[in-house]
Protein backbone atom coordinates (compact mmCIF):
# COMPACT_ATOMS: atom_id res chain seq x y z
CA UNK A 1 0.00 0.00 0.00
CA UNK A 2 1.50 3.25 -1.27
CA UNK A 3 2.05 6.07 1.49
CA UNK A 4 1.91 9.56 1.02
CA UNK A 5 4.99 12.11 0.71
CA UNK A 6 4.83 13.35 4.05
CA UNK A 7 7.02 9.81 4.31
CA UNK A 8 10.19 10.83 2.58
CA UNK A 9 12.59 11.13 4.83
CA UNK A 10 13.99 14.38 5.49
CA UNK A 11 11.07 16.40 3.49
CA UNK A 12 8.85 19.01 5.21
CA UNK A 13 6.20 17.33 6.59
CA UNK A 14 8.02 13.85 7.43
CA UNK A 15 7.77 11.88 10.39
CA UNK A 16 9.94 13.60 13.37
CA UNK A 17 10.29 16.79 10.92
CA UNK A 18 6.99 18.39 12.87
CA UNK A 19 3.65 18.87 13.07
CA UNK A 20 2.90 20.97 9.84
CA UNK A 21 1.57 18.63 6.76
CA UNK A 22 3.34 19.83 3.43
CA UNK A 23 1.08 21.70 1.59
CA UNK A 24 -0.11 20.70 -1.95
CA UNK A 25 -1.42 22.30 -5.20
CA UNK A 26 -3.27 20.73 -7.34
CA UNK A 27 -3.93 22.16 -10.97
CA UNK A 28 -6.02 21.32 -13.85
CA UNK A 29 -6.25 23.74 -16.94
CA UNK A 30 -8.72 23.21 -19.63
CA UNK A 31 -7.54 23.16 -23.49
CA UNK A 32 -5.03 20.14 -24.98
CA UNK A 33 -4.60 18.58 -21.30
CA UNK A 34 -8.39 18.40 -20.31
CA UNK A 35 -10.31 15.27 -22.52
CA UNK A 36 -13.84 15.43 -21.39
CA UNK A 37 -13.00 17.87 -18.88
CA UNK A 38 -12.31 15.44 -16.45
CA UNK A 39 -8.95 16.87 -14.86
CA UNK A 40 -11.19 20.61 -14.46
CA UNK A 41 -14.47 18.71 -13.31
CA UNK A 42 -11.56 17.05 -10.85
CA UNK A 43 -10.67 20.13 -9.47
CA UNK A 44 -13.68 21.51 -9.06
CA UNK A 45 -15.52 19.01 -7.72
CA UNK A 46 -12.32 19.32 -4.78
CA UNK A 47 -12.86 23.16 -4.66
CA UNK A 48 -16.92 22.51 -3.64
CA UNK A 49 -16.49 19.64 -1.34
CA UNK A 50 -13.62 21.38 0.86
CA UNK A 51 -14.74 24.50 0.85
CA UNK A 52 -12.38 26.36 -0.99
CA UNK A 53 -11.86 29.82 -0.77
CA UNK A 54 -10.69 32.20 -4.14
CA UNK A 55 -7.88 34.09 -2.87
CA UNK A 56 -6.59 35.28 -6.46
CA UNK A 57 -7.14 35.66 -10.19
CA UNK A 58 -3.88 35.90 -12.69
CA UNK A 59 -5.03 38.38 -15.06
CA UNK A 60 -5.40 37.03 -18.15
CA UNK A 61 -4.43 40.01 -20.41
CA UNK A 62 -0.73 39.03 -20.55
CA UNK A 63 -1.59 35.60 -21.66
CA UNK A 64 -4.68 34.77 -23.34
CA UNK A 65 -5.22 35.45 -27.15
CA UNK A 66 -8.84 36.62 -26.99
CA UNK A 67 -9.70 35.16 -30.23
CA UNK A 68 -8.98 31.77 -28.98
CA UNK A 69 -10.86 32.22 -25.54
CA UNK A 70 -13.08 34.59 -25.94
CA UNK A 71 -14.19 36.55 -23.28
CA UNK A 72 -18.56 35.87 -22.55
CA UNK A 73 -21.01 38.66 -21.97
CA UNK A 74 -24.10 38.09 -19.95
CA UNK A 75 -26.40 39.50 -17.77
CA UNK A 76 -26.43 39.23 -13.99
CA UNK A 77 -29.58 38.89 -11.55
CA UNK A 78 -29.78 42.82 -10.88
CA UNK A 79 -29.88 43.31 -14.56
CA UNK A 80 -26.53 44.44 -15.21
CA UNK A 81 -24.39 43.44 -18.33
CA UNK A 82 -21.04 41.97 -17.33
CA UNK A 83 -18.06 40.07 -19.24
CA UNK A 84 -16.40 37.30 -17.80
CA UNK A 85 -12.43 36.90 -19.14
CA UNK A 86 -11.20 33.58 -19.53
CA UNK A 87 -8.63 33.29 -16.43
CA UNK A 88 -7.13 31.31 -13.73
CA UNK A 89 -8.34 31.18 -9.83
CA UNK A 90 -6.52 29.96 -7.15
CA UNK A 91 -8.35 28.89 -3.82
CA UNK A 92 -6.99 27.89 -0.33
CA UNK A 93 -8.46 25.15 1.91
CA UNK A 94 -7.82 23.11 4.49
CA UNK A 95 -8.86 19.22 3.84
CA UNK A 96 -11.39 18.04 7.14
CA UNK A 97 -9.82 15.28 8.15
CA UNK A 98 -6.20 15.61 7.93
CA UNK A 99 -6.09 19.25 8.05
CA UNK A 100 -3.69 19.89 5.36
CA UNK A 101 -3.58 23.33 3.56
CA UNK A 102 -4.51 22.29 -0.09
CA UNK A 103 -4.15 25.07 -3.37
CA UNK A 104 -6.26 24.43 -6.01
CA UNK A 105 -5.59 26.39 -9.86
CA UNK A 106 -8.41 26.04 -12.02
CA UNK A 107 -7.25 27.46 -14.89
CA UNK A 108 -7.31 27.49 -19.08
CA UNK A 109 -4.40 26.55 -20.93
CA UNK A 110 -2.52 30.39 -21.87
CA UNK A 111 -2.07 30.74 -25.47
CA UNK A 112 1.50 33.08 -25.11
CA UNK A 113 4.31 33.41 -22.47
CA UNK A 114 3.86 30.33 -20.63
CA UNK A 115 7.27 30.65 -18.88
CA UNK A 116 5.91 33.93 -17.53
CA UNK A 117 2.80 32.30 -16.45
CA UNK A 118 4.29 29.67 -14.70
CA UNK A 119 6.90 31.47 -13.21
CA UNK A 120 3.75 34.12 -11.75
CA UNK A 121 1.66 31.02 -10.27
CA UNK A 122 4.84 29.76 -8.76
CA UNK A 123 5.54 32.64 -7.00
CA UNK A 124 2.26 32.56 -5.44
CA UNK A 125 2.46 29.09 -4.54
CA UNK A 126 5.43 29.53 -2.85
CA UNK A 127 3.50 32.18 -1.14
CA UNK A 128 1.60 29.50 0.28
CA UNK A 129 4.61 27.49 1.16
CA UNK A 130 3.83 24.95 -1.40
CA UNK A 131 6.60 21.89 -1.82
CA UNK A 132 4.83 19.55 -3.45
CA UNK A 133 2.60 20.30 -6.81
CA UNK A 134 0.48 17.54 -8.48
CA UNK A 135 -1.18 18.30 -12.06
CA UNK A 136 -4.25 16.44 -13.34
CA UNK A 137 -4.70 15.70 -17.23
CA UNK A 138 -6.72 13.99 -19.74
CA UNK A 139 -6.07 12.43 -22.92
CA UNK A 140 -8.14 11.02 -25.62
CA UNK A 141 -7.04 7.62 -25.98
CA UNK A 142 -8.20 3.97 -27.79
CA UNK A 143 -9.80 2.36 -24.42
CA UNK A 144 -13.24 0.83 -23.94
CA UNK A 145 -15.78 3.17 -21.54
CA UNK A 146 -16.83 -0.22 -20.08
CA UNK A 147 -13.71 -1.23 -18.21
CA UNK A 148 -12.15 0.66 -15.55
CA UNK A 149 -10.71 4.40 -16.94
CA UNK A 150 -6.72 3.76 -17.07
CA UNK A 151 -4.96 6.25 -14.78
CA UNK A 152 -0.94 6.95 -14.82
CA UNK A 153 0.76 8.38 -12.14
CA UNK A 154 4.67 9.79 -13.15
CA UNK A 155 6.72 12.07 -10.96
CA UNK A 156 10.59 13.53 -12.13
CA UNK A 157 11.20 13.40 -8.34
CA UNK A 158 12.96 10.45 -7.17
CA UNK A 159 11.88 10.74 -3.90
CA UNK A 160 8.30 10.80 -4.74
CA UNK A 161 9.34 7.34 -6.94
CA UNK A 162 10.66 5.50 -4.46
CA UNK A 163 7.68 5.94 -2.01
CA UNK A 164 4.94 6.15 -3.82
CA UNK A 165 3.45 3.81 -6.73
CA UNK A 166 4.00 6.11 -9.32
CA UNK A 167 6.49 5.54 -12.10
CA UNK A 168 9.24 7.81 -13.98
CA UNK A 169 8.43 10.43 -16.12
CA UNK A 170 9.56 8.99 -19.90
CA UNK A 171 7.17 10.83 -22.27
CA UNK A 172 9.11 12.30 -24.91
CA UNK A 173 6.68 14.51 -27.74
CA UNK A 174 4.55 17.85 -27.57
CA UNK A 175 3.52 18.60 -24.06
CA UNK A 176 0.98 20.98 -22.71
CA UNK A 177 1.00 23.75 -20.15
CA UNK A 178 0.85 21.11 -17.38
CA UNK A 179 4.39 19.64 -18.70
CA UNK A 180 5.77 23.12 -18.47
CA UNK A 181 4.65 23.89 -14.87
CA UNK A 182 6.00 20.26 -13.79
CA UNK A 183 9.09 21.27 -15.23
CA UNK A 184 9.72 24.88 -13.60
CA UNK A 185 8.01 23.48 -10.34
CA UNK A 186 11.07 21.18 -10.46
CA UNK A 187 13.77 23.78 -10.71
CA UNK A 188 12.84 25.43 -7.94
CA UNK A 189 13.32 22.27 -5.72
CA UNK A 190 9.65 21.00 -5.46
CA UNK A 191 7.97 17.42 -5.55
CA UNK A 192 5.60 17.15 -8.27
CA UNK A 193 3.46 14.22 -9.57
CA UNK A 194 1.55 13.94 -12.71
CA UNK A 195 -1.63 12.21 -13.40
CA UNK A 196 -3.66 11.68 -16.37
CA UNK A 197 -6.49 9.89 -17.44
CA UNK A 198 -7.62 7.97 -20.58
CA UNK A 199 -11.11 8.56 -21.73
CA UNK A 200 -12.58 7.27 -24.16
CA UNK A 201 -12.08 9.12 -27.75
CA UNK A 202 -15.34 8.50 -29.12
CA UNK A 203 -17.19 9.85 -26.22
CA UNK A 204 -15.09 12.56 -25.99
CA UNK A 205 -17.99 14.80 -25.42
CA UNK A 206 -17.83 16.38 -21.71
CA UNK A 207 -18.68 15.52 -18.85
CA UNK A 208 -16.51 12.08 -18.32
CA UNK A 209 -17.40 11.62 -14.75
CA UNK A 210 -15.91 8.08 -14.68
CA UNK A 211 -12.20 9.63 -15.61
CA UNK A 212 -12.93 12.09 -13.32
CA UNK A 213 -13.87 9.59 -10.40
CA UNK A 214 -10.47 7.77 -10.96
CA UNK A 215 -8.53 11.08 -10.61
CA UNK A 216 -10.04 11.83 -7.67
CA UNK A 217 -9.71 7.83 -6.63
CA UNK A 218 -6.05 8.03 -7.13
CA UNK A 219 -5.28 11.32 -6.10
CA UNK A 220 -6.79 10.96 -2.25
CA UNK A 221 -4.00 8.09 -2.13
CA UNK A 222 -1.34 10.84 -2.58
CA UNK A 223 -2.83 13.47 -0.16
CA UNK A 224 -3.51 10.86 2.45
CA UNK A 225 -6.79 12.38 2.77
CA UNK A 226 -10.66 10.35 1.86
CA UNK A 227 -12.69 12.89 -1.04
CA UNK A 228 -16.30 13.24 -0.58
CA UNK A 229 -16.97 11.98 -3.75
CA UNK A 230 -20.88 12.58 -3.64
CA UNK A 231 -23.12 11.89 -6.49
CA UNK A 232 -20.05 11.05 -8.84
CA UNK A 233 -20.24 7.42 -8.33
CA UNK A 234 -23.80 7.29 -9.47
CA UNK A 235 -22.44 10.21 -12.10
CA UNK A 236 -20.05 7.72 -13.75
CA UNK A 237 -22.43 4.64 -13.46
CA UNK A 238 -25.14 6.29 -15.47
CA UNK A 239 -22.47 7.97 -17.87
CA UNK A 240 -21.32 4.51 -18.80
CA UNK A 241 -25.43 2.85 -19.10
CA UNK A 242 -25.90 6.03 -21.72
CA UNK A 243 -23.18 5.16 -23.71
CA UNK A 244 -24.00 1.71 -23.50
CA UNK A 245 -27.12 2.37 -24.99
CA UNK A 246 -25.67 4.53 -27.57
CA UNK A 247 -23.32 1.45 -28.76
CA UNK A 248 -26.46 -0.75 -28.93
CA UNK A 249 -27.98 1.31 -31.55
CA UNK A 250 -24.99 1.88 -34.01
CA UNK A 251 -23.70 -1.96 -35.20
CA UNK A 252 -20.32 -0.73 -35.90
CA UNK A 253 -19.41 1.49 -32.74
CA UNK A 254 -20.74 -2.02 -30.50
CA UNK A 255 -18.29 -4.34 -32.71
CA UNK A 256 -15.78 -1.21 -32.27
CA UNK A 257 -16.34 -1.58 -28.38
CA UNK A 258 -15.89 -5.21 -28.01
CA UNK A 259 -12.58 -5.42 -29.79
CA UNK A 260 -10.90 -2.48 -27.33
CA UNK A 261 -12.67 -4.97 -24.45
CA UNK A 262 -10.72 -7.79 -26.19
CA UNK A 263 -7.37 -5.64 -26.98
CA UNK A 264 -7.59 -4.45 -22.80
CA UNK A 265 -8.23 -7.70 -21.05
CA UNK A 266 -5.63 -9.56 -23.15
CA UNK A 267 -3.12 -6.66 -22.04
CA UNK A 268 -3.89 -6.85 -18.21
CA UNK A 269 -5.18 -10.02 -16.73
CA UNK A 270 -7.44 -9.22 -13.67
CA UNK A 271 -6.20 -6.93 -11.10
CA UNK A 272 -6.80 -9.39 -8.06
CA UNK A 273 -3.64 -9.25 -6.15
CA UNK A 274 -3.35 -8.85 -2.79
CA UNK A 275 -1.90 -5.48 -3.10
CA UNK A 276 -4.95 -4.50 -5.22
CA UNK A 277 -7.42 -5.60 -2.34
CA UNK A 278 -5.16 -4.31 0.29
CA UNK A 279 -5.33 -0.96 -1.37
CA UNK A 280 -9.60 -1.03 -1.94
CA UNK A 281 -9.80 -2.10 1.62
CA UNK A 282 -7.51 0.82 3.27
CA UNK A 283 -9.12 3.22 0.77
CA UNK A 284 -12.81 1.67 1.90
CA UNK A 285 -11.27 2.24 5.88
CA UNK A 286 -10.61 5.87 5.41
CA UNK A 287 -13.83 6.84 3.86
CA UNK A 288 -15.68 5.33 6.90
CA UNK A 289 -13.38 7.08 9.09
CA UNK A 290 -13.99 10.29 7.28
CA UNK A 291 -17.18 10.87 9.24
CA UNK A 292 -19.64 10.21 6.72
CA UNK A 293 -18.58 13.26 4.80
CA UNK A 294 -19.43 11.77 1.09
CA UNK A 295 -23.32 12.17 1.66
């Protein structure tokens, strides 16, 4: 069973290094890295259950071509007409159980100066004593919507490797705005950890609550901390009867379906190690402990 970084020895945060938990940002942008929006829906879906708190806005001016994202007009209740620009918030929290401090960046992928960018959400993470940053992604990818969503979990931080089940970093290509703020994060000395999930490319179509659910699975491993996950269960369940039904009535996308099913459970026999169980149960154990928080 995987711990969480507060583990490594000799980090901020590690046994017999004090009391305070490291604190941890989590960021999802929308764009190239969000499939379905899952990773923002991820986010989100964080930002409502802990009752997070906006404490800032990076104006978008600098970095958003307007043509791209455009900015939306609309009226408010008092009859007013107001434009909302396309821009990144950050929010503070503090998760219930655990009490860790916990930044969230729900943001859009900038079209210009991403070192900039980066460099301007760094130095108000760092504001926040961040050390450790985890980004959430989503690609479109040749798996079947009826088996469970494939999740990957890569940090460049050896530290994070060797405690953690989450593998190197060996992607080598095009990379998105979460690749860049991995990399800066990591030259200026913080723990990062990426994780993306697979959805489905031919129900690419947002919402994806099932990738979404794994994210959120996976990522209360790392934080050490059981997510209220709500109505998402029954979210993902009835996401995956709809396009079940869908399948039924087109010949081609059903015969489609079955040979990813095939093409997956020849890859990976079933997961039914003990590990595997181990890791339901404890993750089971914490939820119950959590106070009943998930209603």
């Amino acid at each position: 069973m995987s711990d969480t970084w507060d583990d490594i020895p000799g980090s901020p945060g590690a046994a017999g290094q004090g009391d305070e938990l490291r604190t941890v940002l989590i960021a999802a942008f929308e764009g190239w890295n969000d499939a379905g929006s899952a990773a923002t829906a991820a986010v989100q879906h964080l930002h409502d259950v802990w009752d997070a708190v906006d404490v800032a806005e990076i104006d978008p001016e600098e970095y958003h071509d307007f043509q791209v994202n455009r900015p939306v007009v609309a009226t408010d209740d008092e009859g007013r007409r107001t434009i909302t620009w396309p821009t990144t918030t950050v929010s503070t929290t503090r998760t219930p159980v655990t009490g860790r401090r916990i930044v969230l960046v729900d943001g859009i992928e900038p079209s210009m100066r991403w070192r900039t960018y980066c460099r301007e959400l760094l130095d108000l993470a760092e504001s926040y004593h961040v050390s450790t940053v985890v980004t959430l992604g989503a690609l479109l990818a040749d798996v079947p919507h009826t088996r469970p969503i494939p999740l990957t979990a890569t940090s460049e931080s050896v530290g994070l490797q060797s405690v953690l089940d989450v593998s190197p970093n060996t992607y080598e290509g095009p990379t998105g705005i979460v690749g860049v703020l991995q990399h800066a994060a990591g030259e200026r000395g913080m723990q990062s950890v990426s994780l993306w999930a697979a959805v489905p490319h031919y129900v690419a179509h947002p919402p994806s609550p099932k990738a979404t659910l794994a994210m959120l699975t996976r990522l209360e491993e790392l934080v050490g901390e059981p997510v209220p996950l709500g109505e998402l269960p029954e979210d993902a369940e009835a996401w995956q009867h709809g396009v079940d039904e869908l399948a039924q009535e087109d010949s081609e996308i059903a015969e489609y379906v079955q040979q990813l099913e095939e093409a997956k459970d020849t890859a990976e026999l079933p997961e039914a190690s003990g590990e595997a169980i181990a890791r339901e149960f404890e993750r089971y154990l914490k939820r119950r402990d959590g106070g009943g928080r998930e209603a």
